[in-house]
Protein backbone atom coordinates (compact mmCIF):
# COMPACT_ATOMS: atom_id res chain seq x y z
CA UNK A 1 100.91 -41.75 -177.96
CA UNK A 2 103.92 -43.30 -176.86
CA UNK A 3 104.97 -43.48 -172.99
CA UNK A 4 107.79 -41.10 -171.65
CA UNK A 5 109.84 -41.26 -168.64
CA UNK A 6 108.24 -38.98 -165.88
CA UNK A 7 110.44 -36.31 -163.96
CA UNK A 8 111.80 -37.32 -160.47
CA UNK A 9 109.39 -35.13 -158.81
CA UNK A 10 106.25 -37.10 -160.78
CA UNK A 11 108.53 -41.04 -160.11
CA UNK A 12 108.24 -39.14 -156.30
CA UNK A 13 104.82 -38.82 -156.22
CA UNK A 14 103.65 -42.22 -158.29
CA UNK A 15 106.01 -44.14 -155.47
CA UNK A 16 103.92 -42.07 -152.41
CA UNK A 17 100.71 -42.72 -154.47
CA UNK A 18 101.58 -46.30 -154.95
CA UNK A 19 102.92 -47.08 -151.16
CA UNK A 20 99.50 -44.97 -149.72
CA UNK A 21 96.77 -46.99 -151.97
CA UNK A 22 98.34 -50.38 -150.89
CA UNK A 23 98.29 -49.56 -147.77
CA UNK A 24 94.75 -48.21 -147.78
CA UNK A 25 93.70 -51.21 -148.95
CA UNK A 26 95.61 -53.51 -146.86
CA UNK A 27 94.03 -51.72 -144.00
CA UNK A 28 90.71 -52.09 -145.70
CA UNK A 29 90.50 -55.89 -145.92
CA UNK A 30 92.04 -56.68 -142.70
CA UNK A 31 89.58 -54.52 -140.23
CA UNK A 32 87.02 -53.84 -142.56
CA UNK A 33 87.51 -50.12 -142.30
CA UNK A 34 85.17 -47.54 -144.92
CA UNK A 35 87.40 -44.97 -144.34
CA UNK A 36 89.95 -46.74 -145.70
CA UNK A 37 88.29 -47.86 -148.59
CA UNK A 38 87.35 -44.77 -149.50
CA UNK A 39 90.61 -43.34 -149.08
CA UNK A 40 91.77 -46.20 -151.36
CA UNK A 41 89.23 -45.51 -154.02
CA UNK A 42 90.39 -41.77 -153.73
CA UNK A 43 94.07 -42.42 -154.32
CA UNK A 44 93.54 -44.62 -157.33
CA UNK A 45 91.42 -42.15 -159.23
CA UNK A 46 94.34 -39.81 -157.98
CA UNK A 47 96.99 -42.38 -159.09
CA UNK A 48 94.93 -42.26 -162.84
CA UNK A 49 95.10 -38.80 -163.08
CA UNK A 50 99.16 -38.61 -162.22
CA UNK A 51 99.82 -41.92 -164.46
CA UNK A 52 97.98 -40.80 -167.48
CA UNK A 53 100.54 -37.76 -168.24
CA UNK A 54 102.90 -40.23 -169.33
CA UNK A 55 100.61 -43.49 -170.02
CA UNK A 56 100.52 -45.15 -173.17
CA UNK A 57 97.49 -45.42 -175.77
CA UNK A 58 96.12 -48.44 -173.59
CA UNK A 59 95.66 -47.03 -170.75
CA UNK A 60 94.17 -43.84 -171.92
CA UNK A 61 91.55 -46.11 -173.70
CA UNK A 62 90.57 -48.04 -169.93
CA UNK A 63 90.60 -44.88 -168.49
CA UNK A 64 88.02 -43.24 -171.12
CA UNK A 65 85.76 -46.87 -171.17
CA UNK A 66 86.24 -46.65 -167.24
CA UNK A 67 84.80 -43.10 -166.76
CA UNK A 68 81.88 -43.80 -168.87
CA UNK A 69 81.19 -46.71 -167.19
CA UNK A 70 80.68 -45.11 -164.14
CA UNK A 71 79.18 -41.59 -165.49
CA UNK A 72 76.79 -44.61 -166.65
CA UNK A 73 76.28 -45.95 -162.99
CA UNK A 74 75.75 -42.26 -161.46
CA UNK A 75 73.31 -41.01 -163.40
CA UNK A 76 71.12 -44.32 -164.01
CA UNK A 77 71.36 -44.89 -159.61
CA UNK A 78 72.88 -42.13 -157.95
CA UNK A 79 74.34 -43.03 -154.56
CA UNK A 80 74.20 -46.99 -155.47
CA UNK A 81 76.65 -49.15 -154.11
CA UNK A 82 78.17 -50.57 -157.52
CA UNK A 83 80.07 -47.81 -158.13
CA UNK A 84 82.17 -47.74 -155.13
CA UNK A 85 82.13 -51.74 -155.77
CA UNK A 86 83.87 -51.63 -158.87
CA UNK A 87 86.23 -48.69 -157.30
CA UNK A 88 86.92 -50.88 -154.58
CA UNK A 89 87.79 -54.16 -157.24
CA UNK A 90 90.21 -52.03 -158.76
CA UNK A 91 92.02 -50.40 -156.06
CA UNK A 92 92.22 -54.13 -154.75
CA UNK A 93 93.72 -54.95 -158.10
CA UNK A 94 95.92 -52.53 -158.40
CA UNK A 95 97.74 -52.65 -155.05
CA UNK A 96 98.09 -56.58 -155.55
CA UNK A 97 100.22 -56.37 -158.87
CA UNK A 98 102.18 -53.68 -156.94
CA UNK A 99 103.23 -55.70 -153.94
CA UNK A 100 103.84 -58.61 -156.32
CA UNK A 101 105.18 -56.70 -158.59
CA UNK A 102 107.98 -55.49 -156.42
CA UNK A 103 109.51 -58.62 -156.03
CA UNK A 104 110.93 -58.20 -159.77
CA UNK A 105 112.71 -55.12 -157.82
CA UNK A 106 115.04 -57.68 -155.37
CA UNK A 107 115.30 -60.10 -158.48
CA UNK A 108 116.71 -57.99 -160.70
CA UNK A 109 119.63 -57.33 -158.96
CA UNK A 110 120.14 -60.75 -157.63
CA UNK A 111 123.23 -62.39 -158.51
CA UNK A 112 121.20 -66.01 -157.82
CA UNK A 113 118.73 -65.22 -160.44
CA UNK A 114 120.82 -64.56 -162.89
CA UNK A 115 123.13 -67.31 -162.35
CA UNK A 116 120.00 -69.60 -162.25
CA UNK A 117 118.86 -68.30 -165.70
CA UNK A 118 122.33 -68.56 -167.41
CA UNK A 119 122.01 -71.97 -166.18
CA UNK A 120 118.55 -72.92 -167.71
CA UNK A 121 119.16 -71.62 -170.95
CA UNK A 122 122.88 -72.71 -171.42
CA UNK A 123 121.80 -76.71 -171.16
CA UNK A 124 122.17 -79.23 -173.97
CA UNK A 125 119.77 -79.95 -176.61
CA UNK A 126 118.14 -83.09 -174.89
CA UNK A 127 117.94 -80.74 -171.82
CA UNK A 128 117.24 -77.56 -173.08
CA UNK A 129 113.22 -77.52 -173.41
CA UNK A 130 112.20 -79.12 -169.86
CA UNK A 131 114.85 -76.43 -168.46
CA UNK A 132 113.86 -73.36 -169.97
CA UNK A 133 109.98 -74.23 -169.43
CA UNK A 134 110.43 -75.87 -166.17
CA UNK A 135 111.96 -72.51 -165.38
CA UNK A 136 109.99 -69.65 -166.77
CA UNK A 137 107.75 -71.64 -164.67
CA UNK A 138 108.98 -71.97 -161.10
CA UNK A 139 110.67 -68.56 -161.50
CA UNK A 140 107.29 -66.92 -162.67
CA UNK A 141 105.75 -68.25 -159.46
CA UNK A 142 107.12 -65.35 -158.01
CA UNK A 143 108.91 -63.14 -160.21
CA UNK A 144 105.52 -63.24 -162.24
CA UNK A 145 106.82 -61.41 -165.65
CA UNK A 146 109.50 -60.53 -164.65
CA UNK A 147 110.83 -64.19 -165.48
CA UNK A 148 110.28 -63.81 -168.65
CA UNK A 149 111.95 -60.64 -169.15
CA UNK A 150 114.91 -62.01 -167.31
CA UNK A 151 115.27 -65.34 -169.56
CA UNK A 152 114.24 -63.84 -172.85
CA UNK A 153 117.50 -61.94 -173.65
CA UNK A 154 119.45 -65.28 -171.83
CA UNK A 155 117.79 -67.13 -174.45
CA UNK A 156 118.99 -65.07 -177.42
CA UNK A 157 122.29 -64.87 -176.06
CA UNK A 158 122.79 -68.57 -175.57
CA UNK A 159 121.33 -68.88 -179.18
CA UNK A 160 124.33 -67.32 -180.56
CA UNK A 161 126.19 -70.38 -181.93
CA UNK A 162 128.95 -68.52 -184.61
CA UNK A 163 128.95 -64.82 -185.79
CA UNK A 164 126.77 -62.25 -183.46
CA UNK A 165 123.01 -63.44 -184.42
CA UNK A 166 120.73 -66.11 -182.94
CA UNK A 167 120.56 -69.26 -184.01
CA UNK A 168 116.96 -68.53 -185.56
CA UNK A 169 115.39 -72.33 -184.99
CA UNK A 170 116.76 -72.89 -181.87
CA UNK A 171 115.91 -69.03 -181.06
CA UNK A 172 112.57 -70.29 -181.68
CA UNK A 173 112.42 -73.24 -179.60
CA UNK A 174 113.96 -71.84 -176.49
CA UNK A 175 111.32 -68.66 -176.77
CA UNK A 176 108.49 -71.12 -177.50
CA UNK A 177 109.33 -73.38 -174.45
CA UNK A 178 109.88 -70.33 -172.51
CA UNK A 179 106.35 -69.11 -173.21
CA UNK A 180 104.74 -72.96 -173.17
CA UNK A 181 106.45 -73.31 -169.63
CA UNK A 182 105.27 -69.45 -168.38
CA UNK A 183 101.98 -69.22 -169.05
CA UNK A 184 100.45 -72.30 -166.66
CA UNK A 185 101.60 -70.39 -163.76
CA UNK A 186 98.40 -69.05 -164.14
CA UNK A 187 96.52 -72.65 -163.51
CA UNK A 188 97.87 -72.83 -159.64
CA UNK A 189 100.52 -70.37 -158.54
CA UNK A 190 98.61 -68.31 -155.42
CA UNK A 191 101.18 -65.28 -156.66
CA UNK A 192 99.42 -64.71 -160.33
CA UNK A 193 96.42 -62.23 -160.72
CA UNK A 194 94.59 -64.68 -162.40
CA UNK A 195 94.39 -66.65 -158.88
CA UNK A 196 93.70 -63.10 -157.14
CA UNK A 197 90.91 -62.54 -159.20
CA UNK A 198 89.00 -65.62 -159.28
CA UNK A 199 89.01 -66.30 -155.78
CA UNK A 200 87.99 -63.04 -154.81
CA UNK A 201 85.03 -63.63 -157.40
CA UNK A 202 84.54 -67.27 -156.47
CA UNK A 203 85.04 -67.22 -152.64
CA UNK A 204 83.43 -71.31 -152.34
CA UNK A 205 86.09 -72.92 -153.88
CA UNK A 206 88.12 -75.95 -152.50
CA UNK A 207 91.56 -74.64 -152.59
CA UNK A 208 93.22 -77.82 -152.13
CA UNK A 209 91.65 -79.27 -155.34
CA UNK A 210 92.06 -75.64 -157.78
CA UNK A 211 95.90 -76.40 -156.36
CA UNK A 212 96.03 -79.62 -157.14
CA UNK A 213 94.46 -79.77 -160.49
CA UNK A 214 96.06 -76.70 -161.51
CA UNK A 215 100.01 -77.98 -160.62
CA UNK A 216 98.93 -81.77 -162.37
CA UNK A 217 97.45 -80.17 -165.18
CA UNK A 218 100.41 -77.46 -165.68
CA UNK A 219 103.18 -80.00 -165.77
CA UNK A 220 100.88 -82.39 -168.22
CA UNK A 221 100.68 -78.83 -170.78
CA UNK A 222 104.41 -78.37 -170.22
CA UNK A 223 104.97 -82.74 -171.16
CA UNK A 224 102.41 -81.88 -174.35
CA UNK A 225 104.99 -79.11 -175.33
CA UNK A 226 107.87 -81.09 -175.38
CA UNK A 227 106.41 -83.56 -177.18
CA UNK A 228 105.03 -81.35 -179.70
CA UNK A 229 108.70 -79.37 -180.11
CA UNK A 230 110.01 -82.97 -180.83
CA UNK A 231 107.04 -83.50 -183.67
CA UNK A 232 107.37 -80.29 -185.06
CA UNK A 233 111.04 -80.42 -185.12
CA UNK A 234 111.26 -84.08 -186.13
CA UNK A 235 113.13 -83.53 -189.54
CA UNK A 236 115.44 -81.10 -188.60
CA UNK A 237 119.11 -81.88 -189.05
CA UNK A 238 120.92 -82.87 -185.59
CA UNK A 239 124.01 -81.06 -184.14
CA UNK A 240 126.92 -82.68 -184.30
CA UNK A 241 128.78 -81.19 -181.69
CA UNK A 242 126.52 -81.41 -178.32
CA UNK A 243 126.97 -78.91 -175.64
CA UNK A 244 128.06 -79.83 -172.66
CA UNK A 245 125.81 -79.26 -169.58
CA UNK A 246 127.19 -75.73 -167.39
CA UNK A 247 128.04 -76.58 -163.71
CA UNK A 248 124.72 -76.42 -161.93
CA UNK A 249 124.93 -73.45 -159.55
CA UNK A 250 124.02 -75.00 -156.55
CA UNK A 251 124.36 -72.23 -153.91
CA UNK A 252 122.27 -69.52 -156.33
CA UNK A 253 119.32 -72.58 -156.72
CA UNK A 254 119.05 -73.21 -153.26
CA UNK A 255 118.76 -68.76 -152.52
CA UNK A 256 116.21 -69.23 -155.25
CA UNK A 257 114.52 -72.41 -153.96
CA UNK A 258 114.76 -71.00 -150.50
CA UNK A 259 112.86 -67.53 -151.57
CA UNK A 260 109.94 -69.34 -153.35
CA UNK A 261 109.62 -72.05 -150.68
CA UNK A 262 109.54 -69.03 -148.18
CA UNK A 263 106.71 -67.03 -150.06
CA UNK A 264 104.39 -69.66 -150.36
CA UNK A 265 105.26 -71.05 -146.87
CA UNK A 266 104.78 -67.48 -145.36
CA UNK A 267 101.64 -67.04 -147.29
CA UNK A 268 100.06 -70.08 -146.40
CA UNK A 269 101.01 -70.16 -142.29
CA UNK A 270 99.16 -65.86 -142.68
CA UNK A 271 96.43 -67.77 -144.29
CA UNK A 272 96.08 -70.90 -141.28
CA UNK A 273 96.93 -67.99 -138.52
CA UNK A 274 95.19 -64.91 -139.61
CA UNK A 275 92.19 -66.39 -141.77
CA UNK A 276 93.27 -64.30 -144.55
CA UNK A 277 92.60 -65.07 -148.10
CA UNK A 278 95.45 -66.18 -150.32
CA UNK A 279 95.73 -62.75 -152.50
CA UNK A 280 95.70 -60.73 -149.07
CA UNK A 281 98.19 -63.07 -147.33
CA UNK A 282 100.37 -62.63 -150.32
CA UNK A 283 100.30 -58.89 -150.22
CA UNK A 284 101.61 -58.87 -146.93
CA UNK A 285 104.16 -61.51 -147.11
CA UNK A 286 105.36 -59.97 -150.62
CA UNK A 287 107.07 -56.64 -149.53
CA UNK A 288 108.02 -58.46 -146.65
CA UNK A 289 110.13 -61.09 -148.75
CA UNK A 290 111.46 -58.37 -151.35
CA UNK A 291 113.00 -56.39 -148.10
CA UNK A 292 114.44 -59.35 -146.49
CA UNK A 293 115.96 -60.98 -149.92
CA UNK A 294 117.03 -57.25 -151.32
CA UNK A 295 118.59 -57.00 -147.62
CA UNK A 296 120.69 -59.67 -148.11
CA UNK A 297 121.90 -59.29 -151.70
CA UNK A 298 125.36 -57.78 -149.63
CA UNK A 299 127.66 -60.45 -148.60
CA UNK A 300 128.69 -57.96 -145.67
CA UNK A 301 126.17 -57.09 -142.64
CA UNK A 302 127.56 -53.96 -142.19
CA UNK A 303 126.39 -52.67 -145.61
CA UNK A 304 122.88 -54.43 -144.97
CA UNK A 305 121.29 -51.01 -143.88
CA UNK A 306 122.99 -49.03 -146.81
CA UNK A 307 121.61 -51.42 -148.94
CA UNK A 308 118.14 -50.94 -147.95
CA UNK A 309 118.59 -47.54 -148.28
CA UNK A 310 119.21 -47.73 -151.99
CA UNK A 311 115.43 -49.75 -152.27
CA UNK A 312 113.28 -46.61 -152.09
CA UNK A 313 115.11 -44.59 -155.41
CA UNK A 314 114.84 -47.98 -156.92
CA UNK A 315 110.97 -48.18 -156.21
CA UNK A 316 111.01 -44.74 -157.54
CA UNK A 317 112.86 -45.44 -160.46
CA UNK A 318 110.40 -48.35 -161.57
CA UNK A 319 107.44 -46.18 -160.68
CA UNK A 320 105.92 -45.39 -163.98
CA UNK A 321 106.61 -48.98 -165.49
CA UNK A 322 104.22 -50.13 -162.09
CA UNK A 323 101.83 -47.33 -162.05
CA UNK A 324 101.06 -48.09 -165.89
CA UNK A 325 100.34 -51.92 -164.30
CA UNK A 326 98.62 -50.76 -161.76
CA UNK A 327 96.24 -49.04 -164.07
CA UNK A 328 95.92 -51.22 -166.77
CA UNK A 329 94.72 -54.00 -164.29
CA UNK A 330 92.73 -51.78 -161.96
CA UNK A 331 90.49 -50.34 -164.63
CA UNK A 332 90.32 -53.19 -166.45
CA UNK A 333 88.98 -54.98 -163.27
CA UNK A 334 86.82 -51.95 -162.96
CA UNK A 335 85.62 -52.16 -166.29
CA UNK A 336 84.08 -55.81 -166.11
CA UNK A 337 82.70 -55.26 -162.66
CA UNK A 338 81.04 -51.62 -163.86
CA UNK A 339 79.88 -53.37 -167.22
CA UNK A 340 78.01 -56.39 -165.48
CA UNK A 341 76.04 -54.07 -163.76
CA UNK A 342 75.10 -51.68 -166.63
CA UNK A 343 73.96 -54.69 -168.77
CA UNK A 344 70.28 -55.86 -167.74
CA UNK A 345 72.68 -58.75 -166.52
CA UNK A 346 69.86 -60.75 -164.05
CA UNK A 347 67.18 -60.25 -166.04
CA UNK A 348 68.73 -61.39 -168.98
CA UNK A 349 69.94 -64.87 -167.19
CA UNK A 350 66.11 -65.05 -165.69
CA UNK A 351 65.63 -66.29 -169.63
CA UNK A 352 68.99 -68.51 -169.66
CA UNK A 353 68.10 -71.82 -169.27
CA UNK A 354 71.34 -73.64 -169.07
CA UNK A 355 70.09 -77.17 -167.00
CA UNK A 356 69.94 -79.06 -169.89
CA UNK A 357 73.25 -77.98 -170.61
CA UNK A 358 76.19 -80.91 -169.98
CA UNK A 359 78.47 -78.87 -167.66
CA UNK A 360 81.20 -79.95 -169.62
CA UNK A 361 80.22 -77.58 -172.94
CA UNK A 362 79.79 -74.80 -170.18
CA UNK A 363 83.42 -75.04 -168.95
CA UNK A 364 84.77 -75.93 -172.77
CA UNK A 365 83.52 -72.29 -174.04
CA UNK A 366 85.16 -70.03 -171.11
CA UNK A 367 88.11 -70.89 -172.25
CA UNK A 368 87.10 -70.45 -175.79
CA UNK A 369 85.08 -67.11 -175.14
CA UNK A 370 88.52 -65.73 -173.59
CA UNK A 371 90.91 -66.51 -176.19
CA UNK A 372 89.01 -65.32 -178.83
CA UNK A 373 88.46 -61.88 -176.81
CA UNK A 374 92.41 -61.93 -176.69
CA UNK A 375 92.36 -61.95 -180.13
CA UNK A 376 90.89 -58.46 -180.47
CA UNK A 377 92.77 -56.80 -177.62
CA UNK A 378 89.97 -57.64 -174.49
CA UNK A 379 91.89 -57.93 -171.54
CA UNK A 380 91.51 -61.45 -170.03
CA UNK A 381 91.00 -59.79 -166.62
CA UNK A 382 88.18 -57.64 -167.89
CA UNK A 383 86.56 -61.17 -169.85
CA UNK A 384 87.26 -62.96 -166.49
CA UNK A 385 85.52 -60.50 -164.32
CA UNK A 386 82.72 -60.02 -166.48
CA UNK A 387 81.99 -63.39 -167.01
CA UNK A 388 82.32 -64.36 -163.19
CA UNK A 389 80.09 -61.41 -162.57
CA UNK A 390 77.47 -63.33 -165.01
CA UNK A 391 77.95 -66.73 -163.75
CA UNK A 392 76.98 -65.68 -160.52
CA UNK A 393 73.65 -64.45 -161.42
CA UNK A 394 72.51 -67.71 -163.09
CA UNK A 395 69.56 -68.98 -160.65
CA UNK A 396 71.53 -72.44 -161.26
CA UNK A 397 75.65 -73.10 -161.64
CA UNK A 398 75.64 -75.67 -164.89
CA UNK A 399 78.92 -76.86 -162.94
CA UNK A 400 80.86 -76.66 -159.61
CA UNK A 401 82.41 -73.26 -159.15
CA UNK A 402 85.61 -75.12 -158.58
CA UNK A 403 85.30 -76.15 -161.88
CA UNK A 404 84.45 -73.07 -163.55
CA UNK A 405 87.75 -71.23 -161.50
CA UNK A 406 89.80 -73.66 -163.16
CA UNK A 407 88.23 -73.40 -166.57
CA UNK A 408 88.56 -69.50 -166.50
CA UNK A 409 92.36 -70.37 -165.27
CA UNK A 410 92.71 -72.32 -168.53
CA UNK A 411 91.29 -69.77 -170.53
CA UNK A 412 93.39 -67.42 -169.47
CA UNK A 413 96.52 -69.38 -169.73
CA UNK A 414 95.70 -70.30 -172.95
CA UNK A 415 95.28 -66.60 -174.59
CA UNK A 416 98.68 -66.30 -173.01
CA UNK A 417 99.99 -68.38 -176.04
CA UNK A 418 97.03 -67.82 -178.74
CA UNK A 419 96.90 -63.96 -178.36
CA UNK A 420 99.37 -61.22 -179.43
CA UNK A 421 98.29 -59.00 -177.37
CA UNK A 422 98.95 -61.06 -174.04
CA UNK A 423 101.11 -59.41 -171.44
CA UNK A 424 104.19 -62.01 -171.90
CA UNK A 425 103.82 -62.00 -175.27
CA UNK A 426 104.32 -58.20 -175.61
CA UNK A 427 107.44 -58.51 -173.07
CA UNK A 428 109.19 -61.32 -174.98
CA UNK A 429 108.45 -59.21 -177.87
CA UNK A 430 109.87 -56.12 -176.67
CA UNK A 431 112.81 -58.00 -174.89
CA UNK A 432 113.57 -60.45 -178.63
CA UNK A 433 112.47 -58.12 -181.15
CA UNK A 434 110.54 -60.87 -182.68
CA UNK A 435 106.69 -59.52 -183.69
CA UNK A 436 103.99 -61.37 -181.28
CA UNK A 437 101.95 -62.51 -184.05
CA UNK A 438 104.96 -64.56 -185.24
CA UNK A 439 105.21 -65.57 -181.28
CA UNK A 440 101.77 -66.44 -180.84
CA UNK A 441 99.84 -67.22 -184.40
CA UNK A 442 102.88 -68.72 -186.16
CA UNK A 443 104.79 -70.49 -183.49
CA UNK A 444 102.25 -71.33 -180.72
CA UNK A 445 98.81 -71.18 -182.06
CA UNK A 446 98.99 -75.34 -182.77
CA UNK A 447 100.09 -76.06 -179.63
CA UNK A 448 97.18 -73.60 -178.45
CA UNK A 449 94.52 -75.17 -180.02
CA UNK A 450 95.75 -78.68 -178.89
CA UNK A 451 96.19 -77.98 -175.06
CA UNK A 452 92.43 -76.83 -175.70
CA UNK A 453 91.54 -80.21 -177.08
CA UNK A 454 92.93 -81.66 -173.90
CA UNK A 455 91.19 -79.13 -171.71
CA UNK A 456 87.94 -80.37 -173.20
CA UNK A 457 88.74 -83.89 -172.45
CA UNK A 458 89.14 -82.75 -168.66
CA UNK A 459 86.18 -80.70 -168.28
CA UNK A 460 84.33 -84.34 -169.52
CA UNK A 461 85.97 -85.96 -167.23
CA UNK A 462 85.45 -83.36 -164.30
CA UNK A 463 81.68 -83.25 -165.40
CA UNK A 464 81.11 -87.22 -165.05
């Protein structure tokens, strides 16, 4: 079953649908409101229902787990509280990724972005890795994957050396460092799901240190890749003709720098003034930033309203691309929160006796439990939920939840490269043409396997 583009009555209705459940839920967590949430819970069972006319095969296989799940909860407790719990998890889930998401909407048609992309895929050889990762990383901060389907095509294009097809090694690297550079956004950045998700499951964390960690241990991963691209590349003949570096844009870096530094500045100051957490101070500084920068993508003030105008048929216009988000993440959210309460989860970790366990094998299999679920098509979202859901049932943590947020982080970020079916996989596939097996098994899955090894060395470490 393969996704078609909806009428502009149904890209209407999704945009309404999408605009009314964020707010709902905005409303929701800010004054605690039940009328909200269940108007929230309400519109995303609505937004399903709408979506699923033209969703693909995956999310008509959530949806069916998803309704069993909870035909599950009714009849074994009618009236319990789990059901609207997991309703309420992915409502929340699915309103983040569409306030995030809509940032991709100002990118897109900023001039800065692309000039900043031309720019990191057009350096020299000696340059070329650390730039491409370096910036599918700061620009997935908050373009999330949308950076990667902005640089992907850059790449192939700048691959292009004689005649009209890629270069197919250096195709290769660029992609690879692209993806090695992407995916540990997911270790720190407040503007990933992964960071949503955790912290709303693991509320006593020290934020400071999950930042901290994350950022060191993202830019040691990134290091590790270069160093592997120059080991597995160590035989191949040089160039002799090196390409001279492109002009650094320096006006479209500093829009670029300027947006980032303002979203995390913004989201942080809601955090100090407001006492929000940092997924709800992001959806509210989000659409914020995406009106202001989409505002100012005309050089004349005049046109600034007209401008704006044009942002609601482009909303619509990417409706069905973010209700199909929306869902996937919502139900798979619900799905992990709906299954941990269907399974005999308590009584079964009554009989888990894990003190005698070194909290450093505890943290080394998350990662290892997730990847391998990648592997077979189980969303990391619905592994991390579930598991989190577990965890916190154990009468004893064999580590500090810190600890376990950022070994779930690593997990995550690691099925990113190891499994075909991860969500920038599938884009750089669908951007490149190039099969995500090839990007993930036969390019990546080395490198994979040895950022794990290192993981495992700072779990030890972290456990001392």
């Amino acid at each position: 079953m393969s996704a078609k583009p909806p009428p502009k009555w149904l890209n209407s209705s999704l945009t309404l649908l999408l605009v009314a459940l964020s707010t709902c839920v905005l409303i929701s967590k800010t004054y605690d409101a039940p009328t909200a949430s269940a108007a929230a819970r309400g519109l995303f069972v609505t937004l399903c229902l709408f979506g699923l006319r033209y969703g693909s095969i995956r999310e008509w296989l959530l949806a069916a787990v998803a309704a069993t799940l909870a035909l599950i909860l009714t009849m074994s407790n009618p009236g319990s509280a789990d059901l609207n719990a997991a309703a309420d998890l992915a409502a929340f889930f699915a309103a983040f990724i569409v306030l995030l998401t809509v940032l991709k909407v100002a990118a897109e048609r900023s001039r800065s972005i692309l000039a900043v992309g031309r720019f990191l895929t057009s350096q020299p050889p000696g340059r070329r890795f650390y730039a491409t990762a370096l910036g599918g990383h700061v620009l997935g901060v908050f373009l999330n994957f949308g950076a990667v389907s902005l640089m992907a095509p850059l790449i192939q294009k700048g691959a292009i050396i004689t005649g009209t097809k890629p270069d197919p090694d250096l195709e290769r690297r660029q992609l690879s460092a692209l993806l090695r550079g992407f995916s540990w956004i997911l270790l720190w950045a407040p503007t990933t799901l992964s960071q949503a998700v955790l912290l709303t499951l693991f509320t006593d964390v020290n934020m400071s240190q999950i930042f901290g960690m994350g950022l060191a241990t993202a830019f040691l991963m990134m290091l590790l890749g270069r160093m592997y691209d120059r080991y597995e590349w160590r035989n191949a003949p040089r160039r002799t003709a090196a390409k001279q570096a492109p002009i650094p844009p320096w006006r479209a870096i500093g829009i670029v720098g300027c947006v980032c530094f303002g979203l995390i500045t913004s989201t942080v100051l809601l955090q100090l003034s407001a006492g929000y957490s940092t997924a709800l101070a992001l959806m509210f500084v989000a659409p914020a930033i995406t009106i202001f920068w989409f505002g100012l993508q005309t050089p004349k003030v005049s046109e600034i309203c007209q401008h704006l105008w044009k942002l609601g048929p482009l909303l619509a216009a990417n409706a069905a691309g973010l209700t199909r988000s929306a869902m996937a993440l919502g139900l798979s959210g619900f799905i992990g929160r709906a299954l941990a309460e269907v399974l005999p989860i308590e009584e079964i970790s009554n009989h888990i006796d894990l003190s005698a366990l070194p909290g450093w094998v505890f943290l080394a299999c998350l990662p290892l439990l997730i990847t391998l679920g990648g592997q077979v098509a189980i969303s990391p979202i619905m592994l991390v939920v579930f598991l989190g859901q577990v965890i916190q049932t154990l009468p004893v943590l064999p580590a500090e939840p810190t600890h376990i947020v950022f070994a779930l982080s690593a997990g995550w970020a690691i099925s990113m490269l190891a499994s075909p079916n991860a969500t920038a996989t599938l884009l750089i596939a669908a951007t490149s043409g190039i099969a995500p097996t090839t990007l993930t098994w036969r390019w990546n899955l080395r490198y994979a396997v040895l950022c794990y090894a290192v993981f495992v060395g700072i779990f030890v470490v972290l456990a001392w």
